[in-house]
C-alpha atoms as a PDB file:
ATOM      1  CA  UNK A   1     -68.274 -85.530 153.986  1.00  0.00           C
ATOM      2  CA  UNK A   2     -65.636 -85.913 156.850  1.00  0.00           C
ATOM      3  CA  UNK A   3     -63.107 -83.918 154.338  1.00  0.00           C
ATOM      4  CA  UNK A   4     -65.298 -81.194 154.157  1.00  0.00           C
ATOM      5  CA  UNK A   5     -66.010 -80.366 157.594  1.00  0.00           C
ATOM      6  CA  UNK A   6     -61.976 -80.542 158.628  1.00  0.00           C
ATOM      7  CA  UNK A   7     -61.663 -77.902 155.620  1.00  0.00           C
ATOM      8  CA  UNK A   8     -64.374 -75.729 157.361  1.00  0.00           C
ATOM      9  CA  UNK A   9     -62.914 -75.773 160.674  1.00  0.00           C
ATOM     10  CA  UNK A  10     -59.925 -74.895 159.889  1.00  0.00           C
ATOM     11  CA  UNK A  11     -61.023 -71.821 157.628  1.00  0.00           C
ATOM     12  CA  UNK A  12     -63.639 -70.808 160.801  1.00  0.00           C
ATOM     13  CA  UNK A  13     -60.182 -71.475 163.022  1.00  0.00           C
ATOM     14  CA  UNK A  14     -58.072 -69.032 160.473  1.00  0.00           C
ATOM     15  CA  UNK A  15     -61.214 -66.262 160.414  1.00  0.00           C
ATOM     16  CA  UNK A  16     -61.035 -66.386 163.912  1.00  0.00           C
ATOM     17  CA  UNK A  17     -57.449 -65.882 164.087  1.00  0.00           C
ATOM     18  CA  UNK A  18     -57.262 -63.549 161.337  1.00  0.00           C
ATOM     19  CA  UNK A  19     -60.038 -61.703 163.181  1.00  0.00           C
ATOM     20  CA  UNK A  20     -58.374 -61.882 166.611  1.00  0.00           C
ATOM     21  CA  UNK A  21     -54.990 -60.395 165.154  1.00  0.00           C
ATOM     22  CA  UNK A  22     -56.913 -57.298 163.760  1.00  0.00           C
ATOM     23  CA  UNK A  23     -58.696 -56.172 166.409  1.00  0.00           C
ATOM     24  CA  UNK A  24     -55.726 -56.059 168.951  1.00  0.00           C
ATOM     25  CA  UNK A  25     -53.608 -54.499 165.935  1.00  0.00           C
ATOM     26  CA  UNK A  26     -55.843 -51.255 166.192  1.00  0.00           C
ATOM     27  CA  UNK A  27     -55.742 -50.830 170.070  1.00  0.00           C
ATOM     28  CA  UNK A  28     -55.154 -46.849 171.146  1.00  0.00           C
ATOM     29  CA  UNK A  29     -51.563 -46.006 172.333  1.00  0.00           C
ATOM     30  CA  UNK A  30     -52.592 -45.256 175.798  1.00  0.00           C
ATOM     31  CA  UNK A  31     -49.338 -44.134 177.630  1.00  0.00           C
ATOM     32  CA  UNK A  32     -48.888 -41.732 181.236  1.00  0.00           C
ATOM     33  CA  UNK A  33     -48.014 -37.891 181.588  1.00  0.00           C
ATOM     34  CA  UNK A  34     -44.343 -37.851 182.240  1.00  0.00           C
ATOM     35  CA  UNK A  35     -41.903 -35.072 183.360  1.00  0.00           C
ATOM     36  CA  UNK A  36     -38.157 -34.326 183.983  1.00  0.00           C
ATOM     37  CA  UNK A  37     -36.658 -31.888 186.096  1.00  0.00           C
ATOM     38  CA  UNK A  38     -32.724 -31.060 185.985  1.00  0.00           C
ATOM     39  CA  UNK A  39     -31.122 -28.422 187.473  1.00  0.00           C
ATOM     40  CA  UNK A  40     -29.321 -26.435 184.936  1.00  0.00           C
ATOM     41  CA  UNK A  41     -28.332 -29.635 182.586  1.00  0.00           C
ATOM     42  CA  UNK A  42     -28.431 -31.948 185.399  1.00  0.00           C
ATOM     43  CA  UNK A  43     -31.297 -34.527 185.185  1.00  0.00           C
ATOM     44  CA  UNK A  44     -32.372 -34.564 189.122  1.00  0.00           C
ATOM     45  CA  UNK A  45     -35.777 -36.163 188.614  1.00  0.00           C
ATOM     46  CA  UNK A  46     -37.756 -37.903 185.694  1.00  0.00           C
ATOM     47  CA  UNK A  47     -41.288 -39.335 186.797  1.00  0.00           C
ATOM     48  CA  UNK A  48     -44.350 -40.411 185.224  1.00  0.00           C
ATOM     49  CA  UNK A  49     -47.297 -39.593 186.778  1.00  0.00           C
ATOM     50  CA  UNK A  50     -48.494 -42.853 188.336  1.00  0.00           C
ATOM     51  CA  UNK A  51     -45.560 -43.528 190.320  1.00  0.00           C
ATOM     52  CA  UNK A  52     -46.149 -42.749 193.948  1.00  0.00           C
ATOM     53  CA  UNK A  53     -46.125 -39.340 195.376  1.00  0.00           C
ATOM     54  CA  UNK A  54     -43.576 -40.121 198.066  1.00  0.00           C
ATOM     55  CA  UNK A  55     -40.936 -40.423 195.777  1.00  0.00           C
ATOM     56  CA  UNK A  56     -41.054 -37.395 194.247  1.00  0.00           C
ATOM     57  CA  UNK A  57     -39.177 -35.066 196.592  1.00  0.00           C
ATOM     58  CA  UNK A  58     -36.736 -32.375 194.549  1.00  0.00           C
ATOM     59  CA  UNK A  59     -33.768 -32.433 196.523  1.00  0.00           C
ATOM     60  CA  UNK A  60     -31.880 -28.561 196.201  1.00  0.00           C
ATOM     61  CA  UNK A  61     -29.287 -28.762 198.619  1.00  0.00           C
ATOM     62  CA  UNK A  62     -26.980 -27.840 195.828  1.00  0.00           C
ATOM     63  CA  UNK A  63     -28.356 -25.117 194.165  1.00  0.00           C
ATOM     64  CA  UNK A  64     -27.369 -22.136 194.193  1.00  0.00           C
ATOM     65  CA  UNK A  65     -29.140 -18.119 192.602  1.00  0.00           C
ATOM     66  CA  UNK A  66     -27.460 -18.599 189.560  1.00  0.00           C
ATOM     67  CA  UNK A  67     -28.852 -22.087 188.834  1.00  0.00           C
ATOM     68  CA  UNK A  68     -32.154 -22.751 186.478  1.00  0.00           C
ATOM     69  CA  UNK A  69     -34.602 -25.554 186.995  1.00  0.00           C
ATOM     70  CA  UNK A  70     -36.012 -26.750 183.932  1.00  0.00           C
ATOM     71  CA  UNK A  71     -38.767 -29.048 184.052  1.00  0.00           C
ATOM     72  CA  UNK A  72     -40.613 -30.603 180.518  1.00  0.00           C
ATOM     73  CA  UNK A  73     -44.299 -32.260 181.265  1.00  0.00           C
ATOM     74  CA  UNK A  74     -45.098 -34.298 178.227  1.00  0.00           C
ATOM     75  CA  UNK A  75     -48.977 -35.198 177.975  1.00  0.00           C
ATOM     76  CA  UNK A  76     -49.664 -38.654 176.996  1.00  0.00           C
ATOM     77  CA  UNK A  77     -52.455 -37.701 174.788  1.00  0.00           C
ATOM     78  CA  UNK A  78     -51.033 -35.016 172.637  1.00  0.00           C
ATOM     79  CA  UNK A  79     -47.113 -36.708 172.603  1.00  0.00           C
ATOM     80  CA  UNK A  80     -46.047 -33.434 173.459  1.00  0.00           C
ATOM     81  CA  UNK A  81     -46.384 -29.960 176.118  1.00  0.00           C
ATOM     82  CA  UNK A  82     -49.676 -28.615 176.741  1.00  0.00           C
ATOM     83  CA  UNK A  83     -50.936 -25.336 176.222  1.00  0.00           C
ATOM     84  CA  UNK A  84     -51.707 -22.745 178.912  1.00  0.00           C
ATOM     85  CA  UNK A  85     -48.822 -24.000 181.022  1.00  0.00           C
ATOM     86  CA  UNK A  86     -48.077 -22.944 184.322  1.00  0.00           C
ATOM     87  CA  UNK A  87     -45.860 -24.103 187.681  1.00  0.00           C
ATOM     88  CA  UNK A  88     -46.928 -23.462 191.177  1.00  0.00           C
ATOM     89  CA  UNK A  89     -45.470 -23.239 194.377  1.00  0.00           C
ATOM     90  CA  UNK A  90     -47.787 -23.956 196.849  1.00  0.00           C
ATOM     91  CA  UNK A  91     -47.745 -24.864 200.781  1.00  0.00           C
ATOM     92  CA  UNK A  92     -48.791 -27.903 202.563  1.00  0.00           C
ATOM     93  CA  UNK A  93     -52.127 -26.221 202.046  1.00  0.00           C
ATOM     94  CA  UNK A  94     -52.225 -25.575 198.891  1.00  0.00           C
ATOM     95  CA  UNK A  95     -52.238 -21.898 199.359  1.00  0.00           C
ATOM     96  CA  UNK A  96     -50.182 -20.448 196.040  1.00  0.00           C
ATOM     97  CA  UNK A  97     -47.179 -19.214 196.759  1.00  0.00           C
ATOM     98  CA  UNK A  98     -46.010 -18.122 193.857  1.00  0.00           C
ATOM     99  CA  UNK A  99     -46.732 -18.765 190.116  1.00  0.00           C
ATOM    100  CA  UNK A 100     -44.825 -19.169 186.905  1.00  0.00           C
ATOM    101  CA  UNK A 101     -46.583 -18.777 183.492  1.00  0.00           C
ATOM    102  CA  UNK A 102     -45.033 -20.354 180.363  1.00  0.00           C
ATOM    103  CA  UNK A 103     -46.081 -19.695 176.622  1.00  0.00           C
ATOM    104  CA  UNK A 104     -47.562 -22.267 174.267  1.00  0.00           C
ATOM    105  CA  UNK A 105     -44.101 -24.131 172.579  1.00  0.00           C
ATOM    106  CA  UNK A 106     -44.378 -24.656 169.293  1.00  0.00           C
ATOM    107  CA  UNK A 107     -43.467 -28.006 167.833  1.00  0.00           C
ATOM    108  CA  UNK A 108     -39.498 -28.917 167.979  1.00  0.00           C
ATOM    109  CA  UNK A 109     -39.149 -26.029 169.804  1.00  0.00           C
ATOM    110  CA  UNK A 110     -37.477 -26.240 173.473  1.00  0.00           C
ATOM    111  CA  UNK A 111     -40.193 -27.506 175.774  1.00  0.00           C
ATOM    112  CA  UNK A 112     -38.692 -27.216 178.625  1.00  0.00           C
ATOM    113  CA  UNK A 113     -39.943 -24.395 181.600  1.00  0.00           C
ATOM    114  CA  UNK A 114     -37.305 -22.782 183.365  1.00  0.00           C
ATOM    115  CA  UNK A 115     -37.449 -21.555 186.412  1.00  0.00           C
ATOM    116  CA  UNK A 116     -34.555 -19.389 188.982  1.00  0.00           C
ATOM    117  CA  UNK A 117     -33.542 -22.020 191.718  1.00  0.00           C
ATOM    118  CA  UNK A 118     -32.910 -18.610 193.319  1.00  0.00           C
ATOM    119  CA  UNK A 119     -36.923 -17.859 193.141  1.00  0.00           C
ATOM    120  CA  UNK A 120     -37.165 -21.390 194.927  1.00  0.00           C
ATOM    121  CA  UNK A 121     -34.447 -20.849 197.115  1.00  0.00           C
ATOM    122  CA  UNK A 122     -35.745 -17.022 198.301  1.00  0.00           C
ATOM    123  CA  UNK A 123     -39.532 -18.815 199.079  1.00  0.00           C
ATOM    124  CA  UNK A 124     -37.695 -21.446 200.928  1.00  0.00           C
ATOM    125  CA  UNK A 125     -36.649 -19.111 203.625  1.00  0.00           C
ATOM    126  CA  UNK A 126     -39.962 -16.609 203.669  1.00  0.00           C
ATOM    127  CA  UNK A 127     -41.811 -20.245 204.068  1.00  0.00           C
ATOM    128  CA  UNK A 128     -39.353 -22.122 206.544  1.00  0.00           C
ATOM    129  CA  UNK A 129     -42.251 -23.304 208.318  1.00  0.00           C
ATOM    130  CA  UNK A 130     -43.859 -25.257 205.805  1.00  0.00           C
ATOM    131  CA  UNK A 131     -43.610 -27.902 203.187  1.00  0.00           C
ATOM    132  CA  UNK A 132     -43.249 -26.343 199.564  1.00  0.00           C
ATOM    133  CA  UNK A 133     -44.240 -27.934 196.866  1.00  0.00           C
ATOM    134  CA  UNK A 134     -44.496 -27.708 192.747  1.00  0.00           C
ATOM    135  CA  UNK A 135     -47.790 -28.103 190.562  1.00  0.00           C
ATOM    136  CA  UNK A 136     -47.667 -27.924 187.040  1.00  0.00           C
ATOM    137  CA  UNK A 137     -51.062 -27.004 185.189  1.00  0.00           C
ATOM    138  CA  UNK A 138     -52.651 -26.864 181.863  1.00  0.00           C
ATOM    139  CA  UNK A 139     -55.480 -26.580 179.711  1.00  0.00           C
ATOM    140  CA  UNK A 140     -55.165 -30.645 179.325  1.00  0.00           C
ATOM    141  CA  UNK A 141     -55.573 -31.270 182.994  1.00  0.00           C
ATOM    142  CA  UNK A 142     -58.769 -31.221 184.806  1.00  0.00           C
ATOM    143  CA  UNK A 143     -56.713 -30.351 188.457  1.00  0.00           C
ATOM    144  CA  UNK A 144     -52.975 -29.861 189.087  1.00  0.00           C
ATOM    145  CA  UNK A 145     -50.607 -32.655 188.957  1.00  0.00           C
ATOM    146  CA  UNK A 146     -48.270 -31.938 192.460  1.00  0.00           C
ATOM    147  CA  UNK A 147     -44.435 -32.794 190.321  1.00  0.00           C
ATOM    148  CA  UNK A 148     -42.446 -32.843 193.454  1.00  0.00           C
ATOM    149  CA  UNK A 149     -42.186 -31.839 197.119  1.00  0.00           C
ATOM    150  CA  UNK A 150     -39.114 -29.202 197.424  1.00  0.00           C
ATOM    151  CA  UNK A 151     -36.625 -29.862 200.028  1.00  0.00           C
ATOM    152  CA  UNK A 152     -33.282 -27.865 200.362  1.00  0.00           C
ATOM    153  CA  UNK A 153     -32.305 -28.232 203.571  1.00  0.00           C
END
């Protein structure tokens, strides 16, 4: 009788493993919004979107009218860019500024948006008073995510 129960406990012990090992196998890939920003091919920021908000200040004390900012927001849920995207300027606050509409990229397509630093640059000086900063929105986001406070000076 003795053998009989060991042999049972150990197959209830392997179920339960077995068991154990299967349900963690089919968790969901939760992951977090990320973005980059470089100016022209120059990565100047790369964030994800729970990191806090103090570090995200786009420094553009180098830029000049010719350069291009290019910033790619990848949404955790989709693995890729979202569709109705757009990047705002706004003030401390959050008056808009100005606003940049992007079309829907298609897969393996560039993803990046591009923006003139000179655009940036020009709304630094009408808005010398106040902090500037950049929102990115989408059809995937309930409210703006603020990417990054501007600072040229």
């Amino acid at each position: 009788m003795k053998h009989i129960t060991i042999n049972q406990a150990f197959i209830r012990l392997f179920a339960l493993i077995t068991l154990c090992f299967t349900a963690f196998s089919f968790t969901v890939n939760l992951g977090l919004d990320s973005y980059e920003i470089h100016l022209n091919k120059k990565l100047i920021l790369k964030q994800n979107i729970n990191q806090p908000l103090n570090l995200r200040v786009l420094q553009l004390t180098k830029a000049n009218d010719k350069d291009q900012l290019y910033i790619t927001y990848t949404h955790c849920n989709t693995k890729g860019v979202g569709t109705g995207r757009n990047i705002v300027i706004k003030d401390e606050k959050g008056n808009t500024l100005k606003k940049f509409g992007f079309a829907d990229a298609a897969t393996g397509s560039n993803l990046s948006m591009a923006i003139p630093a000179k655009e940036l640059l020009h709304l630094e000086k009408l808005h010398a008073n106040h902090e500037l900063s950049i929102h990115y929105t989408a059809h995937e986001l309930a409210k703006s995510e603020m990417l990054a406070a501007v600072q040229v000076k």
